[in-house]
Protein backbone atom coordinates (compact mmCIF):
# COMPACT_ATOMS: atom_id res chain seq x y z
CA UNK A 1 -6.74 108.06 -80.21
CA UNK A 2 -4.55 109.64 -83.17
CA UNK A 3 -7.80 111.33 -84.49
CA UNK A 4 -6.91 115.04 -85.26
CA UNK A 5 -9.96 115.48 -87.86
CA UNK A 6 -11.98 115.15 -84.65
CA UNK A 7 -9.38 117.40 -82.95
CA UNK A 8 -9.58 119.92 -85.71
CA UNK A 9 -13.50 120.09 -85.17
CA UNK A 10 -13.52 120.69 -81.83
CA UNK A 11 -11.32 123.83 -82.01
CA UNK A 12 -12.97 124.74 -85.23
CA UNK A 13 -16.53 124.48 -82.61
CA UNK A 14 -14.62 126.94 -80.10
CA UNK A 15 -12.83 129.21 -82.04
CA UNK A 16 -15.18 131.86 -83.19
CA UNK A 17 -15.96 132.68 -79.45
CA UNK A 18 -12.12 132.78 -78.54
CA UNK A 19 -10.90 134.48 -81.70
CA UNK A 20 -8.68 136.86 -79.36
CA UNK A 21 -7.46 133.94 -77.38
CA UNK A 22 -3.99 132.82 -78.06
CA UNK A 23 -4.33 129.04 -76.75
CA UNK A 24 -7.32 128.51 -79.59
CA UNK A 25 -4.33 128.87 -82.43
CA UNK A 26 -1.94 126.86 -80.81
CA UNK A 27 -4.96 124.36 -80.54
CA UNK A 28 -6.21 125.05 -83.75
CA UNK A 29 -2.15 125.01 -84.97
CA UNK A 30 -1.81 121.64 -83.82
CA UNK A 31 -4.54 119.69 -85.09
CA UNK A 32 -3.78 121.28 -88.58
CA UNK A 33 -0.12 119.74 -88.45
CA UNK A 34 -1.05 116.67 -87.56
CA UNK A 35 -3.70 116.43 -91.21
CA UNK A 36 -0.68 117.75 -93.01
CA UNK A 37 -1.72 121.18 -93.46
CA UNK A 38 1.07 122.95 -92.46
CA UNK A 39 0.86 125.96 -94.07
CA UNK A 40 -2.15 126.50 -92.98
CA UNK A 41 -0.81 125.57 -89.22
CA UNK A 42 1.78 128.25 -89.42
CA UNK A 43 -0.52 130.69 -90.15
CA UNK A 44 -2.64 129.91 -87.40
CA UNK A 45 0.81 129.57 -84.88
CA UNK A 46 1.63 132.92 -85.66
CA UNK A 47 -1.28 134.28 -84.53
CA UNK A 48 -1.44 132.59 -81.44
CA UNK A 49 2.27 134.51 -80.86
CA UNK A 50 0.83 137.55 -82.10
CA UNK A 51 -2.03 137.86 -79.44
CA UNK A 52 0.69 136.61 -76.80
CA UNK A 53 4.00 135.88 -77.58
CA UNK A 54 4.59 134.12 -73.78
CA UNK A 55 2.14 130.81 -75.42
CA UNK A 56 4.03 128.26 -75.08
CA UNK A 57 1.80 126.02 -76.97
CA UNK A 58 2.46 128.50 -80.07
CA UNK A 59 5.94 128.11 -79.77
CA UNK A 60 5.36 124.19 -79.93
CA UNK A 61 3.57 125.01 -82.95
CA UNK A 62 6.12 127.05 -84.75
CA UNK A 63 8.59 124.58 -83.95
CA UNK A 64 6.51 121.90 -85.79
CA UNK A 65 6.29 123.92 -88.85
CA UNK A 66 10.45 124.78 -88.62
CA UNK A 67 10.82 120.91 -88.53
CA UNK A 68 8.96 120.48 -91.09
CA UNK A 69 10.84 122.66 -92.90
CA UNK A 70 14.21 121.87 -91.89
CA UNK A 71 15.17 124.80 -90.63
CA UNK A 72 16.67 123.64 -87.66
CA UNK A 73 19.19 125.95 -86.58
CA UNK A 74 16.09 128.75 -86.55
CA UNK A 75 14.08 126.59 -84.75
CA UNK A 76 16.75 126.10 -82.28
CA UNK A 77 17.43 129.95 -81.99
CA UNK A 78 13.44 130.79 -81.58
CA UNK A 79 13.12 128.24 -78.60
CA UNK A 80 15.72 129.18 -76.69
CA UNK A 81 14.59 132.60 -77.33
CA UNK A 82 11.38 131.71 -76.15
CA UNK A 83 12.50 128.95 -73.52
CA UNK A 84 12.82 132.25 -70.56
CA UNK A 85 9.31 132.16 -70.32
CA UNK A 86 9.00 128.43 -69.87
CA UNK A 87 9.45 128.18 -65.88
CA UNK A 88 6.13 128.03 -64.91
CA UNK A 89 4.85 125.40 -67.44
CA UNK A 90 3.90 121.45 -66.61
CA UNK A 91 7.34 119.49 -66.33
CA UNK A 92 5.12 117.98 -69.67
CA UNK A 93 4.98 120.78 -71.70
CA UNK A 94 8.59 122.60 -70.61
CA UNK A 95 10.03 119.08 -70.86
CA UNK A 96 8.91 118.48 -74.43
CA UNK A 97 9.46 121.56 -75.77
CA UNK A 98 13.39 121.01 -74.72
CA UNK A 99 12.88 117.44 -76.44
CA UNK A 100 11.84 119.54 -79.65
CA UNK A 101 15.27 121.51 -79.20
CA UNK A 102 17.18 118.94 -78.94
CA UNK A 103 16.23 117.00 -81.74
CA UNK A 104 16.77 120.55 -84.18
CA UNK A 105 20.17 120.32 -82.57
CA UNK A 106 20.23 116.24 -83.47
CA UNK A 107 18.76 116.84 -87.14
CA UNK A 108 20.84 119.38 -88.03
CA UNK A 109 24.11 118.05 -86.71
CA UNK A 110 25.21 119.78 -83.88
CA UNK A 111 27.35 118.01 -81.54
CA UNK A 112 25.96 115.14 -79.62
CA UNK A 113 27.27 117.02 -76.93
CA UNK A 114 24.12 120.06 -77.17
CA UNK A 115 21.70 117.03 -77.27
CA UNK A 116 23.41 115.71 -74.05
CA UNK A 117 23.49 119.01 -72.18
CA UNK A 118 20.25 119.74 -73.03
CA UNK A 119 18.84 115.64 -72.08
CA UNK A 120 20.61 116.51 -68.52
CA UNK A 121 19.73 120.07 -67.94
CA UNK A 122 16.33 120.52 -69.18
CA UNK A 123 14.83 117.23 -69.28
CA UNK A 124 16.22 114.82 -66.64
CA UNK A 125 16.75 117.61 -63.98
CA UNK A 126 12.71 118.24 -64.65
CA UNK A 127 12.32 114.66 -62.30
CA UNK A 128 13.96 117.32 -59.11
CA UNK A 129 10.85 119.34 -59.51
CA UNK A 130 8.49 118.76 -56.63
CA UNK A 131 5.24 118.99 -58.69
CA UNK A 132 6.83 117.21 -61.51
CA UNK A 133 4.52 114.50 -63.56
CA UNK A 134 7.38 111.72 -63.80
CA UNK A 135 5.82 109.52 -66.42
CA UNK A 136 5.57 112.39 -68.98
CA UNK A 137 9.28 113.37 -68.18
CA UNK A 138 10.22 109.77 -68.96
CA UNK A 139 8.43 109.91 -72.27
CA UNK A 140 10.38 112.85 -73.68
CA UNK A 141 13.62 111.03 -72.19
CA UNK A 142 12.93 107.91 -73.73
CA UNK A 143 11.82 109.05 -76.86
CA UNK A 144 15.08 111.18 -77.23
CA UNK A 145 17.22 108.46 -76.27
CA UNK A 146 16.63 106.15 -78.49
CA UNK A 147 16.89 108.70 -81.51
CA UNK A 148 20.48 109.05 -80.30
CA UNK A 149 20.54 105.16 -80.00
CA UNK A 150 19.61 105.22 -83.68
CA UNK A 151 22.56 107.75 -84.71
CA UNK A 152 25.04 105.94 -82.92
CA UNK A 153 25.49 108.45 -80.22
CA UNK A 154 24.52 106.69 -77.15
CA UNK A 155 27.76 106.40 -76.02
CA UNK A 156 28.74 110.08 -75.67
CA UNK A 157 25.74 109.73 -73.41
CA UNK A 158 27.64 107.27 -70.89
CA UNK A 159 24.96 105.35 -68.57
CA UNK A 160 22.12 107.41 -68.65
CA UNK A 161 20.01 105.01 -70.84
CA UNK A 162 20.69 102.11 -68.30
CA UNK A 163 20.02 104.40 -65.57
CA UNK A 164 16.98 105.72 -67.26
CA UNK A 165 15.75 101.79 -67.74
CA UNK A 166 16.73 101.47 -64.18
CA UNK A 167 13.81 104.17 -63.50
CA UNK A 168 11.01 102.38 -66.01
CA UNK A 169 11.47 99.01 -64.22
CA UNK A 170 9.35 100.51 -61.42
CA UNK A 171 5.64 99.50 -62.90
CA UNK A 172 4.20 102.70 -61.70
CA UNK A 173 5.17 104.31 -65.01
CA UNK A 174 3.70 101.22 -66.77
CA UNK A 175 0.09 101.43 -68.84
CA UNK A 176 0.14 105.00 -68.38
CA UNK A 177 0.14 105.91 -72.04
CA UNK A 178 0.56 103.59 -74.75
CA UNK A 179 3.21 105.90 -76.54
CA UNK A 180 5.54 105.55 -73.38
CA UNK A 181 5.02 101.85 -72.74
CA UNK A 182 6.28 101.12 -76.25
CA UNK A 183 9.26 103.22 -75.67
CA UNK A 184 9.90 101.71 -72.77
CA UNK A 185 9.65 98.21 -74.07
CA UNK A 186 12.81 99.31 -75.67
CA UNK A 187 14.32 100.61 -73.42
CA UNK A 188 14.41 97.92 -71.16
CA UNK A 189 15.15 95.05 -73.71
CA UNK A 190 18.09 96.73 -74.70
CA UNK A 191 19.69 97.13 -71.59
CA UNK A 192 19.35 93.74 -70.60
CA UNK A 193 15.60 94.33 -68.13
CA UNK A 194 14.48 91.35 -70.67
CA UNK A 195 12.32 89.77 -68.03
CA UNK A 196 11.06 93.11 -66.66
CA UNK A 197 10.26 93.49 -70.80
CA UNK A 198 8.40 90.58 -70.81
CA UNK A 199 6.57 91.72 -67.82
CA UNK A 200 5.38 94.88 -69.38
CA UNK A 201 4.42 93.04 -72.70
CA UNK A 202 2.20 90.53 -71.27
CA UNK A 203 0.58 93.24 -69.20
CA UNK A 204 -0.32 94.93 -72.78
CA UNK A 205 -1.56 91.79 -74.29
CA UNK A 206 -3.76 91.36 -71.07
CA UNK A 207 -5.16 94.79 -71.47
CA UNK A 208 -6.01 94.51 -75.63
CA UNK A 209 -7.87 91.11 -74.30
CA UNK A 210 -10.25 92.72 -72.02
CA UNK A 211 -11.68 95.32 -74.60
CA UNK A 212 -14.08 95.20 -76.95
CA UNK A 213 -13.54 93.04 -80.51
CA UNK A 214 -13.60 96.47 -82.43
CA UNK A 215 -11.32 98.06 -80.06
CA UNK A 216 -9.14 95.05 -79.67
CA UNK A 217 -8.64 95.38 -84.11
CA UNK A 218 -8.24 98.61 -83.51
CA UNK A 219 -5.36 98.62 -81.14
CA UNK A 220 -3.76 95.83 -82.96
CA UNK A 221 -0.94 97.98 -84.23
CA UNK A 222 -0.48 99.16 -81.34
CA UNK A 223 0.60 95.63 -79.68
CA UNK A 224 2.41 95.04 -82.92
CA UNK A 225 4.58 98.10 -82.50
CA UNK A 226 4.92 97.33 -78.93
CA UNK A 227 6.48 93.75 -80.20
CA UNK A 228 8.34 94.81 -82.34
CA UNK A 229 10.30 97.51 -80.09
CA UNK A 230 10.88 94.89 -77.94
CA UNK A 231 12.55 92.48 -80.16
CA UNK A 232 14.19 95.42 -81.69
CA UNK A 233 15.52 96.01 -78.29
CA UNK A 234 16.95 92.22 -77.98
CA UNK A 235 18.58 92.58 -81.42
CA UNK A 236 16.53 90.33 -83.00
CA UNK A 237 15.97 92.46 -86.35
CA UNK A 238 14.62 90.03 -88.15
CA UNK A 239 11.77 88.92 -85.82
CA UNK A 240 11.18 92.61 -85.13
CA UNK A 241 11.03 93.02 -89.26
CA UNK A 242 8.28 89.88 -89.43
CA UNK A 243 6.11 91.74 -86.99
CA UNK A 244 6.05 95.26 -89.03
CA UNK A 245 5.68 93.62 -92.41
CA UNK A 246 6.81 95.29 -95.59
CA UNK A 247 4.61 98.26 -95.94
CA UNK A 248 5.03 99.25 -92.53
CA UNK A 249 4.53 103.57 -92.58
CA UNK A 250 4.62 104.73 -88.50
CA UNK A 251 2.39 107.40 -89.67
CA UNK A 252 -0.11 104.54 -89.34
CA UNK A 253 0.06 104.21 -86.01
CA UNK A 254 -1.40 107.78 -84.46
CA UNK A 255 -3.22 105.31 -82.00
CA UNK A 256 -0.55 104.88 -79.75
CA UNK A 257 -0.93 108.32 -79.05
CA UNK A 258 1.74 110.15 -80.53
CA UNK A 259 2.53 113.39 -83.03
CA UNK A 260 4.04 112.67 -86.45
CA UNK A 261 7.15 114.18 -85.29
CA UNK A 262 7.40 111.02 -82.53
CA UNK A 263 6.18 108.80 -84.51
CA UNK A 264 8.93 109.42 -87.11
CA UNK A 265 11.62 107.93 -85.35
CA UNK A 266 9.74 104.03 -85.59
CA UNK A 267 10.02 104.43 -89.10
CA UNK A 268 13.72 105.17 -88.70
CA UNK A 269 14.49 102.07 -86.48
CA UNK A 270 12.32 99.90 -89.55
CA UNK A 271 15.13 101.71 -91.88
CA UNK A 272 17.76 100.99 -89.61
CA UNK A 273 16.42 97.31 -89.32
CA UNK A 274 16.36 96.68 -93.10
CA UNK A 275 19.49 97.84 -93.67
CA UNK A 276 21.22 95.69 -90.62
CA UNK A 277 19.44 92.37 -92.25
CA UNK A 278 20.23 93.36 -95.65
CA UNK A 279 16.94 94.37 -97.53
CA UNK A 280 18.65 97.22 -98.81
CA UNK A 281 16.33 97.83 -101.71
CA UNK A 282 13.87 98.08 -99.64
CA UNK A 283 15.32 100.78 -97.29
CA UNK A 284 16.33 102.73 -99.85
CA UNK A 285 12.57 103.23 -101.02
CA UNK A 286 11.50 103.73 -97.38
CA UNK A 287 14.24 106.25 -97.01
CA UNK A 288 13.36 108.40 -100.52
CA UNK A 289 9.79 107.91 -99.01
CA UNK A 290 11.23 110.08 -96.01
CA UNK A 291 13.00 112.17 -98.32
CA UNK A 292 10.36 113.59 -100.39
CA UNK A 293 8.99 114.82 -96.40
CA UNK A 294 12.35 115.69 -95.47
CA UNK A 295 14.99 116.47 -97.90
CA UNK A 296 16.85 118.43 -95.72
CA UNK A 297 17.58 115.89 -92.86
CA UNK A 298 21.41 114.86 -92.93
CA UNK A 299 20.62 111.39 -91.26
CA UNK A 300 18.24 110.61 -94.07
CA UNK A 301 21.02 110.79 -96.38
CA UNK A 302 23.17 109.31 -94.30
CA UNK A 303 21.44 106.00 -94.05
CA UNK A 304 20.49 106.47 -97.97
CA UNK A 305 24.53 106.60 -98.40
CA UNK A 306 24.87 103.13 -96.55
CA UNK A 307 21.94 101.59 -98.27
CA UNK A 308 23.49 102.53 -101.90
CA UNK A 309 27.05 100.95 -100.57
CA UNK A 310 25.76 97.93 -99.37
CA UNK A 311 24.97 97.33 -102.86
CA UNK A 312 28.10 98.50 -104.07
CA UNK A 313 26.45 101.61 -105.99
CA UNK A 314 29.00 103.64 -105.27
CA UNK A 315 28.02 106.68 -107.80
CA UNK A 316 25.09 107.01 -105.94
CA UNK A 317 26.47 106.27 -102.37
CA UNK A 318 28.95 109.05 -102.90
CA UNK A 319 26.67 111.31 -104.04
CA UNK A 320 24.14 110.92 -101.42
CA UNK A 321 27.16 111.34 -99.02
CA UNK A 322 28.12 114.49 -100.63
CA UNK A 323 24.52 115.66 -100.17
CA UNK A 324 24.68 114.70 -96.53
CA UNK A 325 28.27 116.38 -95.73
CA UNK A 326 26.97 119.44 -97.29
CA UNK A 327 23.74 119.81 -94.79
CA UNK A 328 26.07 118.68 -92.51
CA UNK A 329 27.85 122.09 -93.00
CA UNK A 330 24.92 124.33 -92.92
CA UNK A 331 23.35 124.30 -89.66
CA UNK A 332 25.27 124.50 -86.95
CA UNK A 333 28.95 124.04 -87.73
């Protein structure tokens, strides 16, 4: 329900009877990330990997705060550090983890090539495991695909987003999780499954229509999100633009189920979108927005660079690519 003051009180009610526990801090980790209190968070991860340094739900954790932090190329080197004790986990949780790795590898511009390897080796090879959980595999495939949909990348990735829509048009998946059914919205728009799209869409409407009048407002972004990945999708920016509204901030949108660090890349397909219909003044304050979260995030100043050149300030469009090259430089090359 996107509610991690709640979360944070629940572990906060267990804790002091599982102080030696590692899980609690991972837990406890968590739920502090998600309110923003990340130092905080760390502290608490690290003690989780103190107690046992096998937790794989500290490791999450720490990889959060690294992030955060933009330290990608030692977040990258403490997960795969960490990933030989990962074999026995949920294909959910060892799955998602590997999504975290590859988006250090993404963020800090490492080849599109890592991303791939690690897309086909430790996420979509998950779906071979017998007591695999499909839909969650899906989400973390998904949700990395269209990030490298977003940075222009898809096509070092041949067909494996038309083969992974091929997958999602089997309704099974569908209404599973909220987070997942907008991702696959997208997913299936854009490689032509419009009518299985619709499908899907109407099936959400449906659903907000039987609840409750609160819970219908309350889930109200949540069809609006779901829209607007779907027109987004089509290629119809503009429509998809209408539906989000000016002040759209993803970080509104926890109901949908998903972390901040999932939620981040809806605010960087309503960049993308502004930019493609020409509202570059307005991208430009959504990006520094971003920015002041993440300064060290190449793509950030990346899209900053194009925003500044579309309206021919080229002082600050080279600068901003200068800034970009030289992050470019620091992690992984």
């Amino acid at each position: 329900m996107g509610r991690p003051d709640l979360s944070l009180k629940l572990v906060e009610q267990a804790l002091p009877v599982n102080k030696h526990e590692s899980y609690i801090y991972g837990m406890l980790a968590f739920a502090l990330l998600e309110l923003g209190r990340y130092v905080e968070a760390k502290e608490a991860a690290k003690k989780g990997f103190e107690i046992d340094s096998e937790d794989a739900w500290t490791h999450h954790a720490l990889c959060h705060v690294f992030q955060y932090e933009c330290r990608f190329k030692e977040a990258v080197q403490f997960m795969e550090e960490c990933s030989r004790t990962w074999s026995s986990l949920s294909s959910f949780m060892y799955t998602h983890n590997w999504w975290h790795v590859a988006l250090c590898y993404m963020e800090g511009h490492s080849p599109m090539e890592k991303v791939r390897d690690v897309y086909d080796q430790n996420i979509w090879k998950e779906l071979e495991r017998i007591d695999a959980s499909p839909a969650e595999v899906y989400l973390n495939a998904v949700g990395l695909l269209l990030r490298v949909y977003l940075r222009g990348g898809i096509n070092i990735f041949g067909d494996r987003l038309k083969i992974l829509a091929d997958r999602l048009t089997d309704k099974a998946f569908w209404y599973l999780e909220w987070h997942l059914d907008v991702l696959v919205l997208w997913a299936l728009s854009c490689t032509g499954e419009v009518s299985k799209a619709e499908e899907l869409l109407e099936g959400l409407k449906y659903r907000i229509s039987a609840m409750t009048k609160k819970k219908q407002e309350y889930m109200q972004r949540a069809v609006l999100l779901a829209k607007a990945l779907f027109e987004y999708g089509k290629g119809e920016n503009e429509r998809a633009l209408e539906l989000l509204g000016q002040t759209f901030d993803a970080i509104d949108y926890k109901i949908i189920g998903a972390s901040d660090e999932q939620l981040d890349v809806f605010n960087e397909v309503w960049i993308t979108m502004l930019l493609n219909s020409g509202q570059a003044t307005k991208a430009i304050e959504a990006i520094e927005k971003q920015l002041k979260k993440r300064e060290g995030t190449p793509f950030l100043w990346r899209l900053l660079e194009k925003g500044y050149s579309s309206m021919s300030r080229n002082q600050e469009a080279i600068e901003a690519g200068k800034k970009a090259e030289s992050l470019e430089g620091a992690y992984f090359n």
